[in-house]
N, C-alpha and C. Protein backbone atom coordinates (compact mmCIF):
# COMPACT_ATOMS: atom_id res chain seq x y z
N UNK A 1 141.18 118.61 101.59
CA UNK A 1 140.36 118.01 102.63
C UNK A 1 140.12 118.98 103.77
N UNK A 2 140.07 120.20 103.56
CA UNK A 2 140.12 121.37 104.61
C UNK A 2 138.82 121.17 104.58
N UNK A 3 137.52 120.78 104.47
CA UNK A 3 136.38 120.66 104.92
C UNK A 3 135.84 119.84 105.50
N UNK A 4 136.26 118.35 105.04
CA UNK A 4 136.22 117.33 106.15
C UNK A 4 136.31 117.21 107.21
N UNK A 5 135.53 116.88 108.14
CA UNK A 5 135.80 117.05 109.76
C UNK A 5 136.50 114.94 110.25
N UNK A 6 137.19 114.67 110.61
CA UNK A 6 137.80 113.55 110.75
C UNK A 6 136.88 112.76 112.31
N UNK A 7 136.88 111.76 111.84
CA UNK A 7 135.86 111.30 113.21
C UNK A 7 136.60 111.55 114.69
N UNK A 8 135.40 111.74 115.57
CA UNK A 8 136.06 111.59 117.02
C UNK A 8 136.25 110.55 117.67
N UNK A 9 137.55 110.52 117.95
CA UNK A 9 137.93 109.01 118.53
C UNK A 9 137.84 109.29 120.06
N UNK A 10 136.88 108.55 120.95
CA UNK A 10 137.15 108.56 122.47
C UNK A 10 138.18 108.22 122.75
N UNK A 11 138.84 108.46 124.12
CA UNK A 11 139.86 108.56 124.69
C UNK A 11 139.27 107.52 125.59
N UNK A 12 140.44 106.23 125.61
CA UNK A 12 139.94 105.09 126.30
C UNK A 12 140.37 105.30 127.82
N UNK A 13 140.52 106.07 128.12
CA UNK A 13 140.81 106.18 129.66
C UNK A 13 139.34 107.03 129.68
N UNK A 14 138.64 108.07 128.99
CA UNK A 14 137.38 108.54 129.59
C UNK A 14 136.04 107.39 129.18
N UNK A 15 136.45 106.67 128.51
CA UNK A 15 135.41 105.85 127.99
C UNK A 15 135.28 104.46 129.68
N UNK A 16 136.41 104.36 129.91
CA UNK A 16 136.59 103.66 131.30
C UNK A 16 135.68 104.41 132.04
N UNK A 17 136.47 105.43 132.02
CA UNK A 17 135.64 106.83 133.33
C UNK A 17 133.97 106.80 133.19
N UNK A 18 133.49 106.77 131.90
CA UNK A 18 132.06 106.37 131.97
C UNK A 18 131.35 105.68 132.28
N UNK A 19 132.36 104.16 131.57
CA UNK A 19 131.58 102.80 132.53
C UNK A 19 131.72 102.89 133.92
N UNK A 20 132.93 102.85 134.26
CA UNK A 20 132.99 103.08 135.93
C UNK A 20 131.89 104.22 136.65
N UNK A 21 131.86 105.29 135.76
CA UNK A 21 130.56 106.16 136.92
C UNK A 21 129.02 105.73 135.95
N UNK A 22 128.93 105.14 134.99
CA UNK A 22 127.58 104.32 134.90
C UNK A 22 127.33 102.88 135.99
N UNK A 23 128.30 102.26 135.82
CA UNK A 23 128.30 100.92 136.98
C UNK A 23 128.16 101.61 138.18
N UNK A 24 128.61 102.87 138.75
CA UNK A 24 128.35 103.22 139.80
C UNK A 24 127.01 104.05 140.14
N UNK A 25 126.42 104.40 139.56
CA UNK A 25 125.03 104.94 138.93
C UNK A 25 124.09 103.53 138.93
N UNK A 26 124.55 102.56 138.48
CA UNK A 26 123.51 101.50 138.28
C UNK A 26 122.86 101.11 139.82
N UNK A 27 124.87 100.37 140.20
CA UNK A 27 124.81 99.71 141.67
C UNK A 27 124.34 100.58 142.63
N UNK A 28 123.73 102.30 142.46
CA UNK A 28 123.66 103.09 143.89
C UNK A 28 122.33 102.72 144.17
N UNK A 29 121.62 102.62 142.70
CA UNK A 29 119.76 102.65 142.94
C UNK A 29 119.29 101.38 142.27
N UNK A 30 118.77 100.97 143.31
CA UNK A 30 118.37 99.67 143.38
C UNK A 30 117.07 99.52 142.18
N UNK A 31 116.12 100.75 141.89
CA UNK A 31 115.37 100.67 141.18
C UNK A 31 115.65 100.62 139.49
N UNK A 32 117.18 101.54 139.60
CA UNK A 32 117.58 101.64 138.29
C UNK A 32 118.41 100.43 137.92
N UNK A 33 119.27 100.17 138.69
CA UNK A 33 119.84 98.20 138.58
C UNK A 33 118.79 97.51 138.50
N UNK A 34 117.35 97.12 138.93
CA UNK A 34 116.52 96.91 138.34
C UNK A 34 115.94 96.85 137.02
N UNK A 35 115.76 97.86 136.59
CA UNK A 35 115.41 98.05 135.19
C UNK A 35 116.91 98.23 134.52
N UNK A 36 117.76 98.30 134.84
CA UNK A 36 118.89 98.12 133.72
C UNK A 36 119.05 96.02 133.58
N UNK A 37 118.63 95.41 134.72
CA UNK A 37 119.04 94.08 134.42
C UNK A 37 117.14 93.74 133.04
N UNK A 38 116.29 94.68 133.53
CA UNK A 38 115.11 93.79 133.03
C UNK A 38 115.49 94.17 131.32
N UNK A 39 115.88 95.75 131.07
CA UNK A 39 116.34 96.19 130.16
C UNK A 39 117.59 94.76 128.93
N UNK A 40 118.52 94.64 129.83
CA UNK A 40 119.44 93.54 129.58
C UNK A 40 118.81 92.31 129.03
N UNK A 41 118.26 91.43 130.06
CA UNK A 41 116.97 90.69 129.83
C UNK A 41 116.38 90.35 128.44
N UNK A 42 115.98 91.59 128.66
CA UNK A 42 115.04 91.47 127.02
C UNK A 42 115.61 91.55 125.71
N UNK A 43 116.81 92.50 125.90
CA UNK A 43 117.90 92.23 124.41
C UNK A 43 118.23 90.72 124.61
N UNK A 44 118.66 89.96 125.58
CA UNK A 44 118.77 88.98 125.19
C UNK A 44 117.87 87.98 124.98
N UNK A 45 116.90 88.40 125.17
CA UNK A 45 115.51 87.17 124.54
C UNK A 45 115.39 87.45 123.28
N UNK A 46 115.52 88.93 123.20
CA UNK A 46 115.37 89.06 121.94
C UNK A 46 116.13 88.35 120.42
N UNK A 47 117.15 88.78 120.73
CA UNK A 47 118.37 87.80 120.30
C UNK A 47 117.98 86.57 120.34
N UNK A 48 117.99 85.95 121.37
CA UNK A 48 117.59 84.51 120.95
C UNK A 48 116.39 84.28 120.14
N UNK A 49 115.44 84.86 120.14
CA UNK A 49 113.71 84.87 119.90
C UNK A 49 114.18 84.85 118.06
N UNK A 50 115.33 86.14 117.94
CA UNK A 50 115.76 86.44 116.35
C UNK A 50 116.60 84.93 115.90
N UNK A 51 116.98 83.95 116.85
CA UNK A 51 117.96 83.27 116.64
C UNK A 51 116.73 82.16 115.84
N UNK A 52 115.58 81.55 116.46
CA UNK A 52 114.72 81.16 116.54
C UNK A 52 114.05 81.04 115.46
N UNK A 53 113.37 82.07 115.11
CA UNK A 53 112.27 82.29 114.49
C UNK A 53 113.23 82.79 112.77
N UNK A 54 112.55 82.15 112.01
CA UNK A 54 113.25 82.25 110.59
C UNK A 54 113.29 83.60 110.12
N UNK A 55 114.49 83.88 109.23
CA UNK A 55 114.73 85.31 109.20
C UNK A 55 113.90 86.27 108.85
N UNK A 56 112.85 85.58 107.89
CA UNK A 56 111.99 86.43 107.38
C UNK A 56 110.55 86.90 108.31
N UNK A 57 110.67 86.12 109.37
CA UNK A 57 109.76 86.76 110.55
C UNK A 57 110.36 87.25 111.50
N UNK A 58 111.66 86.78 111.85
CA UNK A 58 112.43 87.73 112.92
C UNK A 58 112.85 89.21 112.57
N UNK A 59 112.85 89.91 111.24
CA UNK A 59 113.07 90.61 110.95
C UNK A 59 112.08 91.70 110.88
N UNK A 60 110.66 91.60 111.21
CA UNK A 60 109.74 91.88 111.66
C UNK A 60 109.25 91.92 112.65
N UNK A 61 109.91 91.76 113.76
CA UNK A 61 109.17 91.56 115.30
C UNK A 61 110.36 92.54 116.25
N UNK A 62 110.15 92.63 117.25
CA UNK A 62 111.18 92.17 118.39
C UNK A 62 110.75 91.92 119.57
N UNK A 63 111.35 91.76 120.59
CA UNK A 63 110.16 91.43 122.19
C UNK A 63 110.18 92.53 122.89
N UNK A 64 109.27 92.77 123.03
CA UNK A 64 109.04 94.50 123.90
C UNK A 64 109.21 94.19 125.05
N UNK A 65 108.65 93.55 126.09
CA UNK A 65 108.71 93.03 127.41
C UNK A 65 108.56 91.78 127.78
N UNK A 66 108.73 91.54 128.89
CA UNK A 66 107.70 90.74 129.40
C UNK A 66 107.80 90.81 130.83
N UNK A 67 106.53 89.62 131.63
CA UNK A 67 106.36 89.64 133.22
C UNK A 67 106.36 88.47 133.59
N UNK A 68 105.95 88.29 135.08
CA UNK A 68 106.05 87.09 135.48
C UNK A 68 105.54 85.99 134.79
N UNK A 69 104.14 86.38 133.85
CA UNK A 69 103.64 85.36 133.30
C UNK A 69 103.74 85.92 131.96
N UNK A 70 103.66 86.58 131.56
CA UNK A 70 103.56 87.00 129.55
C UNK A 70 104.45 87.54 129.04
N UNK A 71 104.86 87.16 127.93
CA UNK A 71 106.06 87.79 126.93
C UNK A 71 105.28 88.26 125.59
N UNK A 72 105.85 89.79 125.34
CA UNK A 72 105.03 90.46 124.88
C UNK A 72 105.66 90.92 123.59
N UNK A 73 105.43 90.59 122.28
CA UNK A 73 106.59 90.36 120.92
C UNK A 73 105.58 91.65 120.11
N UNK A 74 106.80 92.38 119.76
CA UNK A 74 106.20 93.50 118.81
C UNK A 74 106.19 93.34 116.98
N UNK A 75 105.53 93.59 116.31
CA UNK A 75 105.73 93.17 114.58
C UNK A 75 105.24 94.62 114.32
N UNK A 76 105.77 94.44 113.42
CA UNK A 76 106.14 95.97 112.33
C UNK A 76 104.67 96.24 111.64
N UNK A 77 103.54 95.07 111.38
CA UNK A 77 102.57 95.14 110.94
C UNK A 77 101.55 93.81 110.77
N UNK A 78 99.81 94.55 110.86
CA UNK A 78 99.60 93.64 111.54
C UNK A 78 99.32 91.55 110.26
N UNK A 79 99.75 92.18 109.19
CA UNK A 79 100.10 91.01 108.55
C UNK A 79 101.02 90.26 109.12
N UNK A 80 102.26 90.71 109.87
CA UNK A 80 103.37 90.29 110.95
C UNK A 80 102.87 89.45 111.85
N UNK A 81 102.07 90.19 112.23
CA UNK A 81 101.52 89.83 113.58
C UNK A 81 100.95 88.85 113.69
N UNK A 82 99.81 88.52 112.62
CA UNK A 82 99.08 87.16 112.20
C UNK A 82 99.94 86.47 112.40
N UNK A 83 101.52 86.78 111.42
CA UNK A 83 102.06 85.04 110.92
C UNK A 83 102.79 85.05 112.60
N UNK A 84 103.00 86.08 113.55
CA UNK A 84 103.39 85.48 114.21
C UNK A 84 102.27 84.76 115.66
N UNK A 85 101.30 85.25 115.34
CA UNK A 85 99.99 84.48 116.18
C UNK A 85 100.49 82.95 115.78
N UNK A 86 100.52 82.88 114.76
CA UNK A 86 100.37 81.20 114.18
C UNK A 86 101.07 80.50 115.15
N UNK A 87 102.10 81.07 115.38
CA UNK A 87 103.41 80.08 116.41
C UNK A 87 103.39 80.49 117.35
N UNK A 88 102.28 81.42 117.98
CA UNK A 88 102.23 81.23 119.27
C UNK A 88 102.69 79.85 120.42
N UNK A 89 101.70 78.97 119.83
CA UNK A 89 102.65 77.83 120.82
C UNK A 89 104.21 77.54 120.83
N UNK A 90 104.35 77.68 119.52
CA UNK A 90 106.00 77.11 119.10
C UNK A 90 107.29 78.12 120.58
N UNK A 91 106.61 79.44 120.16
CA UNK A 91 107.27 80.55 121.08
C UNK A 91 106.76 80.70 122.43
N UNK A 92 105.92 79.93 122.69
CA UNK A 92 106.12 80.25 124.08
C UNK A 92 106.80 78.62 124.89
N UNK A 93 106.61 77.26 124.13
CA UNK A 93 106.79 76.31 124.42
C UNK A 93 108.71 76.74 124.13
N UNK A 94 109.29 77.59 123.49
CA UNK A 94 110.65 78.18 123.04
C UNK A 94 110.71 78.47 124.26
N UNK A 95 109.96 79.83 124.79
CA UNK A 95 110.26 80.83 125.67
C UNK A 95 110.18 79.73 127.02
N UNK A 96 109.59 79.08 127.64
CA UNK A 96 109.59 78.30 128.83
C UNK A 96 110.86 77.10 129.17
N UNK A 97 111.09 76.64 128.05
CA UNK A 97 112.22 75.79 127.98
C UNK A 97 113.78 76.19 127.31
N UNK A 98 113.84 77.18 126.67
CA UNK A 98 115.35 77.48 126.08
C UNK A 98 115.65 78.94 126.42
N UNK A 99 114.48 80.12 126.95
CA UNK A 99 115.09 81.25 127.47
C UNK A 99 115.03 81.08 129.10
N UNK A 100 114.44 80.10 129.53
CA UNK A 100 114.71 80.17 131.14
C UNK A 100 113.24 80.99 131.65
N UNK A 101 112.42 81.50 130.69
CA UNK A 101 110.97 81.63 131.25
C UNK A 101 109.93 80.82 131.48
N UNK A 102 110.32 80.05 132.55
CA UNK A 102 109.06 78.71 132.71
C UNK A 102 108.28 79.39 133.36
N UNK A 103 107.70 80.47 134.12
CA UNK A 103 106.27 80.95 134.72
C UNK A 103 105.50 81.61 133.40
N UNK A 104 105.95 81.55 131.98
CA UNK A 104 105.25 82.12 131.10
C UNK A 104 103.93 80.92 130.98
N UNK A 105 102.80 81.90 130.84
CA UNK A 105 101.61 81.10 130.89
C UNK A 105 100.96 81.82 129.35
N UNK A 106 101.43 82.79 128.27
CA UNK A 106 100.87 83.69 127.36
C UNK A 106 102.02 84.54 126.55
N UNK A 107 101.74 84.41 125.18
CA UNK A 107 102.90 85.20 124.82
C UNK A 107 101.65 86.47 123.89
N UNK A 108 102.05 87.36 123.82
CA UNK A 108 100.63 88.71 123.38
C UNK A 108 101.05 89.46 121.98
N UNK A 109 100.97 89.62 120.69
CA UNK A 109 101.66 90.43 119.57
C UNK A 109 101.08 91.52 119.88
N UNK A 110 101.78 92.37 119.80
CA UNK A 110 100.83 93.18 119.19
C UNK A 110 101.76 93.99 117.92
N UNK A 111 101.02 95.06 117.45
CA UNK A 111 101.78 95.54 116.14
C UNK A 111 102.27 97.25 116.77
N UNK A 112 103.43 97.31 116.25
CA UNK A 112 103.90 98.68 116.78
C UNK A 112 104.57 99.36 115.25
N UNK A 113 104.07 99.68 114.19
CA UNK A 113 104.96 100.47 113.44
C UNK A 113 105.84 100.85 113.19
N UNK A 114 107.11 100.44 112.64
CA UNK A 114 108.24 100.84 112.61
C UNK A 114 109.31 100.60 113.88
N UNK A 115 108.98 99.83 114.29
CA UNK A 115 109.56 99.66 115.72
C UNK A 115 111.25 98.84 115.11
N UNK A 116 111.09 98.70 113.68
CA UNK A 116 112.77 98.28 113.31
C UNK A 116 113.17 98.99 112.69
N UNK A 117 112.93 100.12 112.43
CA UNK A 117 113.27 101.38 111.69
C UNK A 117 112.97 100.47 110.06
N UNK A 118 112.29 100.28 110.07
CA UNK A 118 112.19 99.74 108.91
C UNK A 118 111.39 100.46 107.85
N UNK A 119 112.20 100.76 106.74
CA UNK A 119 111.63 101.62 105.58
C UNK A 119 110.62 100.84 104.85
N UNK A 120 109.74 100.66 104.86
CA UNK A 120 108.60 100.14 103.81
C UNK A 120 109.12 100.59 102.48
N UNK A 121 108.97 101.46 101.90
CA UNK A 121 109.13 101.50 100.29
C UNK A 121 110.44 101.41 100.09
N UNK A 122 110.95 100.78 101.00
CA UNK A 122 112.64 100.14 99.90
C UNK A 122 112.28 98.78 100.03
N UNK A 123 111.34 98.19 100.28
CA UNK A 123 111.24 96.50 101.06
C UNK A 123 110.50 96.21 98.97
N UNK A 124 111.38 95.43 99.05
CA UNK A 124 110.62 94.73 97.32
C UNK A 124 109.81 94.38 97.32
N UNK A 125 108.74 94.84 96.82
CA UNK A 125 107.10 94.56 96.43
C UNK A 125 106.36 95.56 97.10
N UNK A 126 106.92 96.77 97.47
CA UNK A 126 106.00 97.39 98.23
C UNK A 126 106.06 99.07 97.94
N UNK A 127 104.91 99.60 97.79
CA UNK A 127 104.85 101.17 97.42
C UNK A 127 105.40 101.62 98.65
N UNK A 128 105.68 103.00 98.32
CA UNK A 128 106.01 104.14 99.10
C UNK A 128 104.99 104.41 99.70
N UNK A 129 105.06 105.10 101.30
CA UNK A 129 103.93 105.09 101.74
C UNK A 129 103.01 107.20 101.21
N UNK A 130 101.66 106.85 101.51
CA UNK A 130 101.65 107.76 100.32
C UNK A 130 100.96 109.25 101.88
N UNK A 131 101.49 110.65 101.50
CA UNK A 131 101.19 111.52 102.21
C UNK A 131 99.59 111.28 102.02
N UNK A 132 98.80 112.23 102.88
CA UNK A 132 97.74 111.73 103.34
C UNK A 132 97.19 113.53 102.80
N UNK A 133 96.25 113.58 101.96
CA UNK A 133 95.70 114.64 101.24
C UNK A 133 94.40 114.94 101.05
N UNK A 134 93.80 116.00 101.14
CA UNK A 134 92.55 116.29 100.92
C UNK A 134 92.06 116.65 99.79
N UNK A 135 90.58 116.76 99.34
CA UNK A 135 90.71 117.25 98.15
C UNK A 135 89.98 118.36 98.12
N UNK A 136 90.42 119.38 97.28
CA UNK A 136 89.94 120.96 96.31
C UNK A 136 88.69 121.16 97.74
N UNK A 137 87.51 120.53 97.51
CA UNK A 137 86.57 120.71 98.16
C UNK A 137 86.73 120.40 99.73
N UNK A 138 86.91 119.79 100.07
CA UNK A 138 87.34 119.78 101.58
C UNK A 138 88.30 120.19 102.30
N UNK A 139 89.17 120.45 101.19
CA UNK A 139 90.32 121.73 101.83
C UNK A 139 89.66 122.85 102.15
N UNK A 140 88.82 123.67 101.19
CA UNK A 140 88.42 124.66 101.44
C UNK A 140 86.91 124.84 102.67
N UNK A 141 86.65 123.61 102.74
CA UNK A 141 85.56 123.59 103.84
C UNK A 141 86.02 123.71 105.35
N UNK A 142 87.43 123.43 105.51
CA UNK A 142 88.07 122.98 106.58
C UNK A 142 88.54 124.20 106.85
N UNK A 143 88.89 124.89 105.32
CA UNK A 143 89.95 126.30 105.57
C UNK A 143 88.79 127.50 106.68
N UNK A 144 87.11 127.14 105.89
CA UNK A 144 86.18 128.05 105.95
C UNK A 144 86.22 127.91 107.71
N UNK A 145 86.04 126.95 108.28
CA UNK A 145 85.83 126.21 109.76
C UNK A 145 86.64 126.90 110.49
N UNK A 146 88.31 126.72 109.67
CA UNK A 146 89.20 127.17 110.49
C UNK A 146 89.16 128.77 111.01
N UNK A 147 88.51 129.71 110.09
CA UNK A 147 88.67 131.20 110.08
C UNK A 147 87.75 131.77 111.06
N UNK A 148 86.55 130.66 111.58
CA UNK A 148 85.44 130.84 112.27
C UNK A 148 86.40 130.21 113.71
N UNK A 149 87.23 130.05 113.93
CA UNK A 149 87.70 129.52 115.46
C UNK A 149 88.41 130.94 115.78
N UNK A 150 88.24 130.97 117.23
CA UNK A 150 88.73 132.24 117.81
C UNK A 150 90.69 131.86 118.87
N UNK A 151 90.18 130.59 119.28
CA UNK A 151 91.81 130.44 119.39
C UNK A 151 92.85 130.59 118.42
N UNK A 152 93.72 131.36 118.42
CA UNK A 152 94.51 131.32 117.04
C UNK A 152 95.87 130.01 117.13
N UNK A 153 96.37 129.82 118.20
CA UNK A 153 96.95 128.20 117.55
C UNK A 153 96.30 126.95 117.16
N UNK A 154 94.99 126.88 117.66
CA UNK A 154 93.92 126.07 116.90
C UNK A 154 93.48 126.16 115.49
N UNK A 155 93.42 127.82 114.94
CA UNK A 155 93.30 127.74 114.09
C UNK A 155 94.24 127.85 113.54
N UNK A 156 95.62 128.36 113.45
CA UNK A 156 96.62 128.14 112.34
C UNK A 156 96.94 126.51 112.96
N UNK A 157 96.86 125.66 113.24
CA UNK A 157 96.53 124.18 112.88
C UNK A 157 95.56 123.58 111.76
N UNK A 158 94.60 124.13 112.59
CA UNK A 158 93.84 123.78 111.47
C UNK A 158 94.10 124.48 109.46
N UNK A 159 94.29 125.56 109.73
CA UNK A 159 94.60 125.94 108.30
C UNK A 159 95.70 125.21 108.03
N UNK A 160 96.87 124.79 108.77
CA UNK A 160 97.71 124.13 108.05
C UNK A 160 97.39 122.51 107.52
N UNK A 161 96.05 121.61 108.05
CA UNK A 161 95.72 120.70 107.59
C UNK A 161 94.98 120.90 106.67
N UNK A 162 94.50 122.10 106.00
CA UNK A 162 94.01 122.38 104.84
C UNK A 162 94.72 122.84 103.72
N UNK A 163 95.88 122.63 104.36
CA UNK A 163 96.93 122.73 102.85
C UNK A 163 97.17 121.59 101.99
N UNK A 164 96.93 120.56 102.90
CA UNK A 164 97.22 119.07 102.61
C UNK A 164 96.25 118.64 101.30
N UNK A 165 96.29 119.73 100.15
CA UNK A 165 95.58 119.06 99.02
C UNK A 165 96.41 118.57 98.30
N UNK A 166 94.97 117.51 97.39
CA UNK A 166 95.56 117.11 95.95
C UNK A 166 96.53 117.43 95.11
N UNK A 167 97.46 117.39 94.35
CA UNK A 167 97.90 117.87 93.60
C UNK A 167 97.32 117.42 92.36
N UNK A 168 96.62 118.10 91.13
CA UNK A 168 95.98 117.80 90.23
C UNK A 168 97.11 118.06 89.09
């Protein structure tokens, strides 16, 4: 086992020492205790929102923000997003009465990609997502374009998106 490196265990007296000079970091600036409570906030809507909403749509979303009046729910895609339009009322009539947001007047999806680290081609029923390629002929039209530009990090950009062919 001479190659194994063994995990690092913190030392609970410096792990103290952190919280204590993060809590003291929070409480100095009023702007950053601010956004550390709105930060807080929202994991816990979130959480509840996941508690809520059945697994197979909570596992697709999470709540990005919200404000005085709108809570703003993110989905992985915009098929997501639809099913979660549908319950718009359900979630915000949720959000006003069981998270303690009664000035919500709007809840907004929108779709953010991967926002759950979520691998698409391990999800059952679904391809791998596929590299994005040119073909024979438009590689070489792009290559021709590129040799005619006089910036040279513009053009070794561009020649490198003309590598992106087919494989035949």
């Amino acid at each position: 086992m001479s190659g194994s490196k063994s995990p690092k265990i913190q030392n609970p007296k410096t792990r103290n020492l952190k919280t204590r000079q993060f809590n003291q970091l929070i409480s100095s600036n009023k702007q950053l205790n601010k956004l550390y409570t709105h930060a807080k906030d929202i994991c816990a809507l979130n959480e509840k929102l996941h508690n809520y909403l059945a697994p197979s749509l909570s596992s697709h979303c999470t709540v990005g923000n919200y404000s005085a009046d709108t809570l703003i729910i993110n989905a992985d895609t915009s098929a997501w997003a639809s099913k979660l339009r549908n319950r718009i009322p359900d979630i915000l009539d949720y959000a006003r009465h069981e998270c303690g947001l009664s000035n919500i007047i709007s809840v907004r999806i929108r779709v953010s990609p991967n926002q759950n680290n979520t691998t698409y081609s391990s999800l059952p029923g679904t391809r791998p997502a596929r590299k994005a390629s040119l073909s024979k002929k438009s590689a070489e039209f792009i290559e021709s374009v590129a040799t005619s530009i006089e910036d040279p990090a513009l053009r070794e950009s561009i020649l490198k998106i003309s590598k992106n062919t087919k494989e035949l």
